[in-house]
N, C-alpha and C. Protein backbone atom coordinates (compact mmCIF):
# COMPACT_ATOMS: atom_id res chain seq x y z
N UNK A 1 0.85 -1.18 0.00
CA UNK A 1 0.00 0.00 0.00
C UNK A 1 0.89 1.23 0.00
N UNK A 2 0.54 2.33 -0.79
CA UNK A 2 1.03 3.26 -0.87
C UNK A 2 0.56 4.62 -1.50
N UNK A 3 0.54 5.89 -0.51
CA UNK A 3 1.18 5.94 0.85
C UNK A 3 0.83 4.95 1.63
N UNK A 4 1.36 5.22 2.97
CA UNK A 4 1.36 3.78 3.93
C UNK A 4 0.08 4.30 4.92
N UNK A 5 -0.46 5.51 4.87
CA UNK A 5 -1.49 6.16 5.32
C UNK A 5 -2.60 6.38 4.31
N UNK A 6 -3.97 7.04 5.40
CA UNK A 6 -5.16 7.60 4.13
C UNK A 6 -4.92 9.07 5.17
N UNK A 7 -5.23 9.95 3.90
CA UNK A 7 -5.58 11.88 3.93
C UNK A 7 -6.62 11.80 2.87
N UNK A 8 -7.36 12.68 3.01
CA UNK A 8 -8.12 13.07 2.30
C UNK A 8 -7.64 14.17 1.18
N UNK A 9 -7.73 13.30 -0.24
CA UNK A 9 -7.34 14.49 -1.32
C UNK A 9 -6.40 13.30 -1.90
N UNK A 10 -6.02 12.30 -0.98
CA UNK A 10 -4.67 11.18 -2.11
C UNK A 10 -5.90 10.49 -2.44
N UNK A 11 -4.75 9.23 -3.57
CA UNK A 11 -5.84 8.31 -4.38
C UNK A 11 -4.42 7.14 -3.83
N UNK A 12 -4.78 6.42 -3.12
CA UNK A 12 -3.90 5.30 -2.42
C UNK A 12 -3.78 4.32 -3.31
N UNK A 13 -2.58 3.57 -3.76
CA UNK A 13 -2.31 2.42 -4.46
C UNK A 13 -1.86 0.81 -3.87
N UNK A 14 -2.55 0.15 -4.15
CA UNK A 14 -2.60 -1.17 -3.38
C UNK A 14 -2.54 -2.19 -4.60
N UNK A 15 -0.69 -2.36 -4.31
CA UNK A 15 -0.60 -3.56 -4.93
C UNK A 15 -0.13 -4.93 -4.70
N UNK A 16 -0.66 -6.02 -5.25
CA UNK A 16 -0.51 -7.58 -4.64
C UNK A 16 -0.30 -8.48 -6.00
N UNK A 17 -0.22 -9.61 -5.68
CA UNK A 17 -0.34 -10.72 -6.43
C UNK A 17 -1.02 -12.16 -6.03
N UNK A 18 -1.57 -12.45 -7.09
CA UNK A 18 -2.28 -14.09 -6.65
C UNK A 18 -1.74 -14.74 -7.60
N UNK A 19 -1.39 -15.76 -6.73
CA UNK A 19 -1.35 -17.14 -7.36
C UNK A 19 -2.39 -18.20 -7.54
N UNK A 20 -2.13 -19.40 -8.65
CA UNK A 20 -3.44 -20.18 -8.70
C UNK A 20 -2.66 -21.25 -8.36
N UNK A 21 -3.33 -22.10 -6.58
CA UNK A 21 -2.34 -23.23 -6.26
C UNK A 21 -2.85 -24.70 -6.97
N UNK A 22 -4.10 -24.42 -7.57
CA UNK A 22 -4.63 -25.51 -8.19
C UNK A 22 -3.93 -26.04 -9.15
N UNK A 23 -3.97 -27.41 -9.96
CA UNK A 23 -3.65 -27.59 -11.41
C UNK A 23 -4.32 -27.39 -12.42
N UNK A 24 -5.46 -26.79 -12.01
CA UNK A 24 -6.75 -26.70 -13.23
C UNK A 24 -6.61 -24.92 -13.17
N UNK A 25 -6.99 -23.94 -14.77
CA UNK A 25 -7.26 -22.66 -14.55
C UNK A 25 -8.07 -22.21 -13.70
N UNK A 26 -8.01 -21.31 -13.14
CA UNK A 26 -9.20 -20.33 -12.72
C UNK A 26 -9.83 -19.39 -13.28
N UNK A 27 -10.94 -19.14 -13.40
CA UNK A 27 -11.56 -18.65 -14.30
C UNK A 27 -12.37 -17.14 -13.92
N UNK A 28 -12.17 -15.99 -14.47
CA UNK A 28 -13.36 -15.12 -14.17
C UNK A 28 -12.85 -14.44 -12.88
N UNK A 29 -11.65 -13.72 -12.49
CA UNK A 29 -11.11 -13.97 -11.18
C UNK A 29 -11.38 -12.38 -11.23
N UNK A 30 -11.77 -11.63 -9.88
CA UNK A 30 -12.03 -10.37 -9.50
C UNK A 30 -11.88 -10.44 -8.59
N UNK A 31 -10.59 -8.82 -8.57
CA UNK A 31 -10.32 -8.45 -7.17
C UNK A 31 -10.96 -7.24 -6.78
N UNK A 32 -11.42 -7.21 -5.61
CA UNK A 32 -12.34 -6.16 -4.82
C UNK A 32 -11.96 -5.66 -3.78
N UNK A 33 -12.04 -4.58 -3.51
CA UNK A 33 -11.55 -3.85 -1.95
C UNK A 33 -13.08 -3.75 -0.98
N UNK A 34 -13.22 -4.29 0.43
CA UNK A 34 -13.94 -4.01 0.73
C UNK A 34 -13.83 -3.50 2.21
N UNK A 35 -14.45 -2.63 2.73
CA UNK A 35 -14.06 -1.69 3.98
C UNK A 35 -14.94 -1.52 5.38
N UNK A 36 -14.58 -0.49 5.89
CA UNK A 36 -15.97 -0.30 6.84
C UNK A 36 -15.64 0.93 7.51
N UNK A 37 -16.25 1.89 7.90
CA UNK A 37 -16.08 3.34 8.38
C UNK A 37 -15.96 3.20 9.72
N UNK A 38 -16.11 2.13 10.14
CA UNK A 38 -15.75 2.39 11.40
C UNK A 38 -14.13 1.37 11.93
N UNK A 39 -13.81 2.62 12.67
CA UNK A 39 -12.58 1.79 13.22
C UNK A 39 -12.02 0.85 13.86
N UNK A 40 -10.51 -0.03 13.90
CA UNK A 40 -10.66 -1.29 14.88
C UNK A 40 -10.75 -0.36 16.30
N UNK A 41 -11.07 -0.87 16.86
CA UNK A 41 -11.36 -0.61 18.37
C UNK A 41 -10.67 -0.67 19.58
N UNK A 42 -9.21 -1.43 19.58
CA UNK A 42 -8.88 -1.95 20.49
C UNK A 42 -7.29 -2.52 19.47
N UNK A 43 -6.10 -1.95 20.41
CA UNK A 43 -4.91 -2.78 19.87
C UNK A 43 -5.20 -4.72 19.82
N UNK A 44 -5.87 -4.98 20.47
CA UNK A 44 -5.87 -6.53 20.52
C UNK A 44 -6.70 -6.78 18.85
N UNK A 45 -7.80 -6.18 18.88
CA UNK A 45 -8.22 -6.46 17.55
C UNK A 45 -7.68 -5.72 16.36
N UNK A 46 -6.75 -4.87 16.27
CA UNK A 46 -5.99 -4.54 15.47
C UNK A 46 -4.71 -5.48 14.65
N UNK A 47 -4.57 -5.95 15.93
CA UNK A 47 -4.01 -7.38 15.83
C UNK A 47 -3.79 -8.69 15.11
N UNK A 48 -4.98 -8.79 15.73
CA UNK A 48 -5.97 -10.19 15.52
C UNK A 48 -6.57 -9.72 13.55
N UNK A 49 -6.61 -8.43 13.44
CA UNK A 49 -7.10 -8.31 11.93
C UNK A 49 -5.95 -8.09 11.13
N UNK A 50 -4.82 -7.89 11.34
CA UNK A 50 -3.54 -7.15 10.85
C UNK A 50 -2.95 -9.35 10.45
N UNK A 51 -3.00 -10.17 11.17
CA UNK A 51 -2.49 -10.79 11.65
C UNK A 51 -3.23 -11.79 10.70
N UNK A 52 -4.29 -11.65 9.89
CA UNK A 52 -5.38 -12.33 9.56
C UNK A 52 -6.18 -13.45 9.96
N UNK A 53 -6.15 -13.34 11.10
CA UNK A 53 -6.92 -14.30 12.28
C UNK A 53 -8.51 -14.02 12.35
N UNK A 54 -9.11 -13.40 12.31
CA UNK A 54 -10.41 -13.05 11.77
C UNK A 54 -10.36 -11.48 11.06
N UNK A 55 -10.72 -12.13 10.01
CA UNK A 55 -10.89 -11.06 8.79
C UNK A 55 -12.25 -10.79 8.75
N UNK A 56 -12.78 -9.80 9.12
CA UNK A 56 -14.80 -9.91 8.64
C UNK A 56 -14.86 -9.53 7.38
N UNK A 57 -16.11 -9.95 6.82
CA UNK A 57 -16.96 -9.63 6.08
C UNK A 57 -17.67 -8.37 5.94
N UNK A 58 -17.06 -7.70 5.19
CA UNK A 58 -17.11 -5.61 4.78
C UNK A 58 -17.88 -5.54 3.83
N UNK A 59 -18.29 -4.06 3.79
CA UNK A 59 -18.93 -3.41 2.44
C UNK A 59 -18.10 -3.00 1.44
N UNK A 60 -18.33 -3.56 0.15
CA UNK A 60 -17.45 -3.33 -0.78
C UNK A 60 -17.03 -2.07 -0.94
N UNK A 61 -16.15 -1.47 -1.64
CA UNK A 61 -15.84 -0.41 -1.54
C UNK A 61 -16.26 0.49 -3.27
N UNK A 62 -17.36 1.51 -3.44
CA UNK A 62 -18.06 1.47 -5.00
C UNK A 62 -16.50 2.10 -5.81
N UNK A 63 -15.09 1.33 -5.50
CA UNK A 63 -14.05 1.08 -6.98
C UNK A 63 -14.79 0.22 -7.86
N UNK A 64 -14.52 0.42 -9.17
CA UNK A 64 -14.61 -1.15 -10.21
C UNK A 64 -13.11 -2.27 -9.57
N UNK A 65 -14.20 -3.40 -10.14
CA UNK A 65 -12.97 -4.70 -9.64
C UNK A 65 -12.32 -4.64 -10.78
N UNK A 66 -10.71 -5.24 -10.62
CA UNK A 66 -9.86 -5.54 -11.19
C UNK A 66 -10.15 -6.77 -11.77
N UNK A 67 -10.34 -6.97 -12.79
CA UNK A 67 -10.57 -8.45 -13.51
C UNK A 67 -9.66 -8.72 -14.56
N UNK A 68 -9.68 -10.29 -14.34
CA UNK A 68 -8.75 -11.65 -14.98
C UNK A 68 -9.43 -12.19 -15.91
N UNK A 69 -9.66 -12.55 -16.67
CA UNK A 69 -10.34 -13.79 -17.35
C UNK A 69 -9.68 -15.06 -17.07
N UNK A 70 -8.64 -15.30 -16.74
CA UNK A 70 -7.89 -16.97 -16.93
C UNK A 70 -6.60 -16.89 -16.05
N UNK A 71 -6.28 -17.34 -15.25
CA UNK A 71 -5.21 -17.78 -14.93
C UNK A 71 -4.60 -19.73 -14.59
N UNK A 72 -3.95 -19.69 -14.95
CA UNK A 72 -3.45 -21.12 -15.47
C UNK A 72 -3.12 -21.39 -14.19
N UNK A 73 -3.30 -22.94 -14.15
CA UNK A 73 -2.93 -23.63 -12.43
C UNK A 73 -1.31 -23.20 -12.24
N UNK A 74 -1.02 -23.05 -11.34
CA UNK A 74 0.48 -22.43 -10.81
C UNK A 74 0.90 -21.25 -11.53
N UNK A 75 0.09 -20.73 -12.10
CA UNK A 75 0.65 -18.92 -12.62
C UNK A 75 0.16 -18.30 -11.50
N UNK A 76 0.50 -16.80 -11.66
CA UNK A 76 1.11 -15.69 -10.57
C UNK A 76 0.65 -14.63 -11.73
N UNK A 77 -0.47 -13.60 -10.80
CA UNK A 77 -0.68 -12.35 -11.85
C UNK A 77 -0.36 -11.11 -10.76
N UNK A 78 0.06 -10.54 -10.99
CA UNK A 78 0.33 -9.33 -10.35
C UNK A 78 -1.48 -8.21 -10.54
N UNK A 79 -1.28 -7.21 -9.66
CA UNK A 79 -2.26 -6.64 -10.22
C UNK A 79 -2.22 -5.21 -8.94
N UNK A 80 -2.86 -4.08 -9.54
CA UNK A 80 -2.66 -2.67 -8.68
C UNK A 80 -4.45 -2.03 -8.85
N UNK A 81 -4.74 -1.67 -7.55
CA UNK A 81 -6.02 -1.45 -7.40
C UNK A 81 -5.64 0.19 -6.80
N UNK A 82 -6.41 1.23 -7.56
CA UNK A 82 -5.95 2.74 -7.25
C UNK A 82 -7.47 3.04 -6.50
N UNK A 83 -6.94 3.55 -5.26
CA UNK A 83 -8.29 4.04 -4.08
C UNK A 83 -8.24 5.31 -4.06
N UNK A 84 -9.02 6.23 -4.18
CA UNK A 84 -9.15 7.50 -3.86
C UNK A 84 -10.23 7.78 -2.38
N UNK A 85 -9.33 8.16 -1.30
CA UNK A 85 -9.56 8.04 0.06
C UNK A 85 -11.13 8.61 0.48
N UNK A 86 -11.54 9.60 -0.53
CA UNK A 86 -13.07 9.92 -0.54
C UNK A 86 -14.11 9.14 -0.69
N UNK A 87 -13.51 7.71 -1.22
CA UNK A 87 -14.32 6.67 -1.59
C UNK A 87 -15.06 5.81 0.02
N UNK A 88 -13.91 6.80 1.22
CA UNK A 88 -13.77 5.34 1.72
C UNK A 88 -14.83 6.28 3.14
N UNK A 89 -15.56 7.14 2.75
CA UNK A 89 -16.48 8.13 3.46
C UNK A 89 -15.58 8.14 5.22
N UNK A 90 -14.44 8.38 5.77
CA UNK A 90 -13.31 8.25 6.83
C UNK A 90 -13.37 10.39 6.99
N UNK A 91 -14.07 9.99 8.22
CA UNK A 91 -13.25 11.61 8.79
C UNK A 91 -12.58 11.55 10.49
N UNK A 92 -12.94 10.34 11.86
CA UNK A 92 -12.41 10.28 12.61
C UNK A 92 -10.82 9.58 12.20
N UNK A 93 -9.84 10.34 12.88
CA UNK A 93 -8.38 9.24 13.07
C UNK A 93 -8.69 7.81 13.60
N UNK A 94 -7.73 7.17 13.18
CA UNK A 94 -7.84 5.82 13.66
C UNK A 94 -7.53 4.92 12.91
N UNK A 95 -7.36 3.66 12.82
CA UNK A 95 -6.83 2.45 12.20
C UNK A 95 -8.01 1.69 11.21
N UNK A 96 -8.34 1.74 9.94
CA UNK A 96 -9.64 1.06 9.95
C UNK A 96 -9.33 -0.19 8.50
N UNK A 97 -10.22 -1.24 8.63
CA UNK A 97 -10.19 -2.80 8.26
C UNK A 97 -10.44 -2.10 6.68
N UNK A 98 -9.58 -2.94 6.24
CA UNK A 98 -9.68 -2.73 4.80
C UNK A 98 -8.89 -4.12 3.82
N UNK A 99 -10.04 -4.87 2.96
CA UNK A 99 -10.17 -6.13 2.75
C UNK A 99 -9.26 -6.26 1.27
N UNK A 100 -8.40 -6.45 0.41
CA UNK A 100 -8.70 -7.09 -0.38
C UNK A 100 -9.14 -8.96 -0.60
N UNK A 101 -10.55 -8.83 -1.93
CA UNK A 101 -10.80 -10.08 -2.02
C UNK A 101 -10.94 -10.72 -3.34
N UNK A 102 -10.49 -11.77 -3.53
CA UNK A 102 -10.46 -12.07 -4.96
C UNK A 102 -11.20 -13.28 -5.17
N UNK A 103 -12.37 -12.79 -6.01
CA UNK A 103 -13.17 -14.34 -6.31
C UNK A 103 -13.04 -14.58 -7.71
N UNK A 104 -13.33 -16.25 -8.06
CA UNK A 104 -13.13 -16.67 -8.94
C UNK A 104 -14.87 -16.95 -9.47
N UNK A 105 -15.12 -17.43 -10.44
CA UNK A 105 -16.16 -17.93 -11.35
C UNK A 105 -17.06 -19.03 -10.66
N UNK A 106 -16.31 -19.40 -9.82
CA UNK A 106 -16.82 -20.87 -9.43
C UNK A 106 -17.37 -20.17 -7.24
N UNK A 107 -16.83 -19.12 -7.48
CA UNK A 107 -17.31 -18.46 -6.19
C UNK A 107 -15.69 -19.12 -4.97
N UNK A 108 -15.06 -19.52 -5.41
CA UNK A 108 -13.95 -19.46 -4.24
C UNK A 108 -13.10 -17.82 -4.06
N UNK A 109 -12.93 -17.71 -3.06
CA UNK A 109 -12.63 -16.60 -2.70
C UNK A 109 -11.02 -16.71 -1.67
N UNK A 110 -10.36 -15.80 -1.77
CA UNK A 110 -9.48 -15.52 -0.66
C UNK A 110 -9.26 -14.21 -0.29
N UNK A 111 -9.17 -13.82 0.78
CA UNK A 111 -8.74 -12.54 1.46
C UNK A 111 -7.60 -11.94 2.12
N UNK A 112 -7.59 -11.26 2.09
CA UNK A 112 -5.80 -10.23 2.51
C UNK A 112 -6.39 -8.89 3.65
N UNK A 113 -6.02 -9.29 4.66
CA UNK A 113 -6.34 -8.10 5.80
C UNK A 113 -4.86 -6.62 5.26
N UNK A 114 -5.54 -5.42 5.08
CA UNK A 114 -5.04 -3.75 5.18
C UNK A 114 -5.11 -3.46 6.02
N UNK A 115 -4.35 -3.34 7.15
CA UNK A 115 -4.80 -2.51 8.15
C UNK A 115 -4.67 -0.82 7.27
N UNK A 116 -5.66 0.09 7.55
CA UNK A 116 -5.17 1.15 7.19
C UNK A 116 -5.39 2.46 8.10
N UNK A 117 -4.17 3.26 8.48
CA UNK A 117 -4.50 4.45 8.74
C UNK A 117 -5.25 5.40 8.40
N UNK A 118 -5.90 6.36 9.30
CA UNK A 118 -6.21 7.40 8.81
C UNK A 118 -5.70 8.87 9.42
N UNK A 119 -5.44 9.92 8.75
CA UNK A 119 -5.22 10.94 9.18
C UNK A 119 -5.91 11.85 8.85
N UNK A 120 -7.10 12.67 10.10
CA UNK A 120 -7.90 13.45 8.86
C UNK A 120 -7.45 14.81 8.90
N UNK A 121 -7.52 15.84 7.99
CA UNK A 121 -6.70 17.03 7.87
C UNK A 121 -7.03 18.44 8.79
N UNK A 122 -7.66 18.28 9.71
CA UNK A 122 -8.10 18.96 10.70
C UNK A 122 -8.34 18.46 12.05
N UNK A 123 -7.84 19.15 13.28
CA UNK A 123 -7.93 18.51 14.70
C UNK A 123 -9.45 18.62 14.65
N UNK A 124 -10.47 19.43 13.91
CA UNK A 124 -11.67 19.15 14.08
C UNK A 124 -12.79 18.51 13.31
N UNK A 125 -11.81 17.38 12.54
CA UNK A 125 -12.62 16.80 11.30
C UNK A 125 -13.77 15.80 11.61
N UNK A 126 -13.45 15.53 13.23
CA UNK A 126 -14.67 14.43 13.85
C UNK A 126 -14.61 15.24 15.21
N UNK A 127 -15.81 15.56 15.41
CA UNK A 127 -16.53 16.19 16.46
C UNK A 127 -16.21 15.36 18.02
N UNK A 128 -16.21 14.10 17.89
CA UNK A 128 -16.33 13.42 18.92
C UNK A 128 -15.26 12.72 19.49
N UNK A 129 -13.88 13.33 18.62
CA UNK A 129 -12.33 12.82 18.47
C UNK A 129 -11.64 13.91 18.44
N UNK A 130 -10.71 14.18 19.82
CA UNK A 130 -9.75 15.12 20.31
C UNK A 130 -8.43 14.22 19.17
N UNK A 131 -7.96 15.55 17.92
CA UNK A 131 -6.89 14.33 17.64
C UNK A 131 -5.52 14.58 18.55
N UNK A 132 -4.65 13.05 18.37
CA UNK A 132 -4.04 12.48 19.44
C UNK A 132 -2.54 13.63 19.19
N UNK A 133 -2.34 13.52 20.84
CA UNK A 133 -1.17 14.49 21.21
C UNK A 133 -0.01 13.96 20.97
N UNK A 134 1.48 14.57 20.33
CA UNK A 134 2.30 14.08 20.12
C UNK A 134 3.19 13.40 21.45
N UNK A 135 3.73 11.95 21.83
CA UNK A 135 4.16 11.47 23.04
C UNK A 135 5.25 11.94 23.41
N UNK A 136 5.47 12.17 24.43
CA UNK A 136 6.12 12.82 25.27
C UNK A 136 7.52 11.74 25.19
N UNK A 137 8.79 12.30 24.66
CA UNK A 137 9.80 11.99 24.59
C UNK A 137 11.16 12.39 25.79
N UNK A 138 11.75 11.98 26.58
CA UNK A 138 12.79 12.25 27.26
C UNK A 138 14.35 12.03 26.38
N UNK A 139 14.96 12.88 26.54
CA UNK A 139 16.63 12.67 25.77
C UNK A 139 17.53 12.56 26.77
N UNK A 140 18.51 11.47 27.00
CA UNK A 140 19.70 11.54 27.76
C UNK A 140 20.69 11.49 26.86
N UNK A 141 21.29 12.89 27.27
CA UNK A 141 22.41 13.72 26.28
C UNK A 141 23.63 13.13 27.04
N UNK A 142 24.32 12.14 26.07
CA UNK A 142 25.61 11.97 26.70
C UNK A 142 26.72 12.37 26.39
N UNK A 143 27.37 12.68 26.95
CA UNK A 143 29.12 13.35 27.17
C UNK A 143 29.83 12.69 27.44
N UNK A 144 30.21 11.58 26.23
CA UNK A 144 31.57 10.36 26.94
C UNK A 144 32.34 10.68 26.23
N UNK A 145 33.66 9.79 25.87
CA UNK A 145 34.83 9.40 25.49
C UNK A 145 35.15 8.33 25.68
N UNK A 146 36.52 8.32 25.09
CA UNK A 146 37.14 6.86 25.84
C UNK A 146 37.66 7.38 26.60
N UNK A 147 38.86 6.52 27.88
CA UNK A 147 39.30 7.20 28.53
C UNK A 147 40.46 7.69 27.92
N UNK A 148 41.41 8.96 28.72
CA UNK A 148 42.48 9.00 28.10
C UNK A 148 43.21 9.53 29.62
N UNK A 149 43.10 8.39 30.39
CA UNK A 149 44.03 8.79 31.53
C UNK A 149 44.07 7.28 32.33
N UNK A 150 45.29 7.16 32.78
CA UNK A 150 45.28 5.35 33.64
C UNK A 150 45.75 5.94 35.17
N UNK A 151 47.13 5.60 35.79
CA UNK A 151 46.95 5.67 36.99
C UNK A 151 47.42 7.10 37.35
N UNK A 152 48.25 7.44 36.45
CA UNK A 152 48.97 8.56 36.33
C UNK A 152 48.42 9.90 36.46
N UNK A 153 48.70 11.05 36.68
CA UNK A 153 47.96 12.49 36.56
C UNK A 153 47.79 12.72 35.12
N UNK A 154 48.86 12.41 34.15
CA UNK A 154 48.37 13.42 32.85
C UNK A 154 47.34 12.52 31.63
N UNK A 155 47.76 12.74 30.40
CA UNK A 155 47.23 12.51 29.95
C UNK A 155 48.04 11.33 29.39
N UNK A 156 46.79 10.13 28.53
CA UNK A 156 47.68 9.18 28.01
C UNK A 156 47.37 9.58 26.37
N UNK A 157 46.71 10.12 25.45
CA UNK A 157 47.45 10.78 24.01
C UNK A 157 46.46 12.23 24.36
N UNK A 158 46.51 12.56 23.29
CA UNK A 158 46.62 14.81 22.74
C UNK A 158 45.39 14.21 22.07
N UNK A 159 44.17 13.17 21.86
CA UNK A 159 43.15 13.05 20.63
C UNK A 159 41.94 14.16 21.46
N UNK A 160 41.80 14.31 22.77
CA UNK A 160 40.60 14.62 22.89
C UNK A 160 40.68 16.36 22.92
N UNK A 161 41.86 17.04 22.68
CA UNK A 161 41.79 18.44 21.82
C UNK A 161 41.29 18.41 20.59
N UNK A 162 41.31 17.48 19.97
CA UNK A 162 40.56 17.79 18.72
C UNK A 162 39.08 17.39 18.94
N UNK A 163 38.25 16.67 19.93
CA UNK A 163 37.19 16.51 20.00
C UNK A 163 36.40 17.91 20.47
N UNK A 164 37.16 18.32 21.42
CA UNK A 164 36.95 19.84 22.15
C UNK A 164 36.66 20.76 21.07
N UNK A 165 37.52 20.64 20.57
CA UNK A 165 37.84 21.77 19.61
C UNK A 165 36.32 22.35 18.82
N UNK A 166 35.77 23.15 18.28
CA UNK A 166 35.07 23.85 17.52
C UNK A 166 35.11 22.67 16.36
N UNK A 167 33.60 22.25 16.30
CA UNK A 167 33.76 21.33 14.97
C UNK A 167 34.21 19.70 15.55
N UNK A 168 34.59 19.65 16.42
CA UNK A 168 34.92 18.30 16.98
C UNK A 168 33.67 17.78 17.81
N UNK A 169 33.25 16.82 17.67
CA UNK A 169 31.98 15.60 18.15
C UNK A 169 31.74 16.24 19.41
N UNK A 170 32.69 16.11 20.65
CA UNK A 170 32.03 16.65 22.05
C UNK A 170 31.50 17.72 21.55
N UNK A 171 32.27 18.53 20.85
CA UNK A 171 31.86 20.33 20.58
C UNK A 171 30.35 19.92 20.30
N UNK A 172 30.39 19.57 18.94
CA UNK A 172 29.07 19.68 18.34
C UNK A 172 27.61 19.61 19.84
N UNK A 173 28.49 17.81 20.25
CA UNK A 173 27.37 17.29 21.32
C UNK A 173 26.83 18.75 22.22
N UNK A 174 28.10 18.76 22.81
CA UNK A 174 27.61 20.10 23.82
C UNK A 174 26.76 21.35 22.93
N UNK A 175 27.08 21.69 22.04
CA UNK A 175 26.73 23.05 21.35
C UNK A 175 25.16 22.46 21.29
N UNK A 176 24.58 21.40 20.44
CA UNK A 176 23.77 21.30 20.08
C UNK A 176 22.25 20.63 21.21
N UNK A 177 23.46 20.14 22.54
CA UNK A 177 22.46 19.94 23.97
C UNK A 177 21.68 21.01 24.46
N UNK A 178 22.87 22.58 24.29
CA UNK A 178 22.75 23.22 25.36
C UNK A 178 21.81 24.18 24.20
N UNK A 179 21.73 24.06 22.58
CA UNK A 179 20.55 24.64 22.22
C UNK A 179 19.01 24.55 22.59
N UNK A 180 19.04 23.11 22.59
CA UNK A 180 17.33 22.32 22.60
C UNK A 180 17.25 21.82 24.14
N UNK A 181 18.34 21.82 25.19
CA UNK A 181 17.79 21.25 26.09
C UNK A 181 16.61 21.54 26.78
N UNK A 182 16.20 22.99 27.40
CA UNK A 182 15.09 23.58 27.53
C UNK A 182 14.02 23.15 27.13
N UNK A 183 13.93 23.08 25.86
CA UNK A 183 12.79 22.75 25.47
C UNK A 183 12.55 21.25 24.95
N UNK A 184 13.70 20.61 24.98
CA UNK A 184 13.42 19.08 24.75
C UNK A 184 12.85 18.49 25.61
N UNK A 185 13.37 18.99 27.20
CA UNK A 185 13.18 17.79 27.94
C UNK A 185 14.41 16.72 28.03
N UNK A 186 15.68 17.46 28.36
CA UNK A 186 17.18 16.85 28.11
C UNK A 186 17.77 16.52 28.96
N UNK A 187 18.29 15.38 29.45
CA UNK A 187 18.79 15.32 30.71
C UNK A 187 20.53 14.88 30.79
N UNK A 188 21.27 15.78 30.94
CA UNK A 188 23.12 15.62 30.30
C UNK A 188 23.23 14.18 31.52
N UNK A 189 24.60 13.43 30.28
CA UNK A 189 24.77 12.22 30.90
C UNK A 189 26.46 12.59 31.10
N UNK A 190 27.10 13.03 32.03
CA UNK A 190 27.98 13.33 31.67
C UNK A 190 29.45 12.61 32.59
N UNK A 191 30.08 11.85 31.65
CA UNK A 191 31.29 10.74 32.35
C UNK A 191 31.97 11.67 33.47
N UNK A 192 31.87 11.34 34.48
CA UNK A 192 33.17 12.05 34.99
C UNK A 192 34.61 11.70 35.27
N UNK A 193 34.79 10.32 34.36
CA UNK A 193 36.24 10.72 33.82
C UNK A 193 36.65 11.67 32.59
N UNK A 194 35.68 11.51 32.24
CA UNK A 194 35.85 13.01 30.74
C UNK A 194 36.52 14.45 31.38
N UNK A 195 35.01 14.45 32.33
CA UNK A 195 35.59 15.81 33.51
C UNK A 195 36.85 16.19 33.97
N UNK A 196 37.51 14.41 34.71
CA UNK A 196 38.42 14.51 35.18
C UNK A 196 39.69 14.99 34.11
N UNK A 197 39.60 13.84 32.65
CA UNK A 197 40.53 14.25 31.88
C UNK A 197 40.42 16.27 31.04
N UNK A 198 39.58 16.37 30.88
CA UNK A 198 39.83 18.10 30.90
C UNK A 198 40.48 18.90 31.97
N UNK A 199 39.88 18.35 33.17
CA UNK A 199 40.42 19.22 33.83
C UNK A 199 42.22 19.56 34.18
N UNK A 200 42.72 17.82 33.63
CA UNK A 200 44.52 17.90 33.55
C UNK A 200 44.54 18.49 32.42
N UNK A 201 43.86 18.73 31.68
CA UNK A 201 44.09 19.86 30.69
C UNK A 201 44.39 21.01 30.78
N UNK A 202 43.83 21.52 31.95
CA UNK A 202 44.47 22.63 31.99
C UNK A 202 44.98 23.11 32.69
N UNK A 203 46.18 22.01 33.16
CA UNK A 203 46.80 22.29 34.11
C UNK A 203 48.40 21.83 33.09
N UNK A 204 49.95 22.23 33.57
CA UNK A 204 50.72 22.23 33.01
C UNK A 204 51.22 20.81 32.80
């Protein structure tokens, strides 16, 4: 499916393939999208439909079907069904069941669970749906290195002046913590052997 979402104003493309596991043709074969306006309800049944463990029985969706006349026992037809999201009458957010089904002549059928998103283009496009708040993220900003000191006072090599330095990784780290921390929600992780090794820095 693609996009991997529904907005109102795209025409969504959904493409698959069937195979015929029989040895005899199949005959007369139509594929159909069929849907339902209302949403899954519950991560467990989002699940359970994503998962194709019970697939229900939907209202078709008024696209024309994609039709076959013949496919030969063990051939493989590809095929692309174009949705235009107005079709699918969706104005609350939410996750909703969306079927492809392909019957043959003789009435055998198989089905393919869509889960599909929706996003509708206004926080007030469903009256009865606050849309959902972006989740609350925490950042732990860390300030390591390797070490560069053993039992001794000084230093064991000269690499972490160039990290310091303007343009060097700590630099950046620090420069770019102490922009967004405020408002990220940032919490510095900071080694204190790093500490320790600066601070013989600046000493002789």
């Amino acid at each position: 499916m693609s996009p991997s979402y529904a907005q109102q104003g795209q025409t969504i493309t959904i493409t698959g393939q069937i195979r015929n596991l029989a040895s005899t043709a199949a005959t007369g074969l139509s594929v159909q999208l069929t849907s339902s306006s209302s949403p899954l309800g519950t991560r467990s049944e989002l699940e359970t439909f994503a998962s194709g463990d019970s697939v229900p029985t939907l209202p078709p969706v008024s696209i024309r079907p994609v039709v076959i006349q013949s496919l030969r026992g063990g051939q493989s037809w590809r095929f692309a069904i174009r949705l235009p999201v107005a079709k699918l009458g969706l104005s609350c957010f939410g996750v909703y069941p969306l079927v492809v089904q392909v019957t043959d002549s003789a009435f055998n059928s198989a089905r393919d669970p869509v889960p599909l998103p929706y996003w509708p283009p206004k926080a007030t496009s469903c009256a009865s749906q606050r849309r959902p708040q972006p989740f609350p993220i925490s950042w732990v900003w860390p300030l390591i290195d390797t070490p560069h000191q053993n039992v001794c006072a000084g230093l064991t090599d000269n690499m972490l002046a160039a990290r310091i330095a303007p343009g060097g990784r700590l630099s950046n780290l620090l420069a770019v913590g102490a922009r967004y921390g405020s408002r990220a929600g940032l919490t510095w992780a900071v080694d204190p052997s790093l500490l320790e090794a600066l601070r013989a820095m600046t000493r002789p």
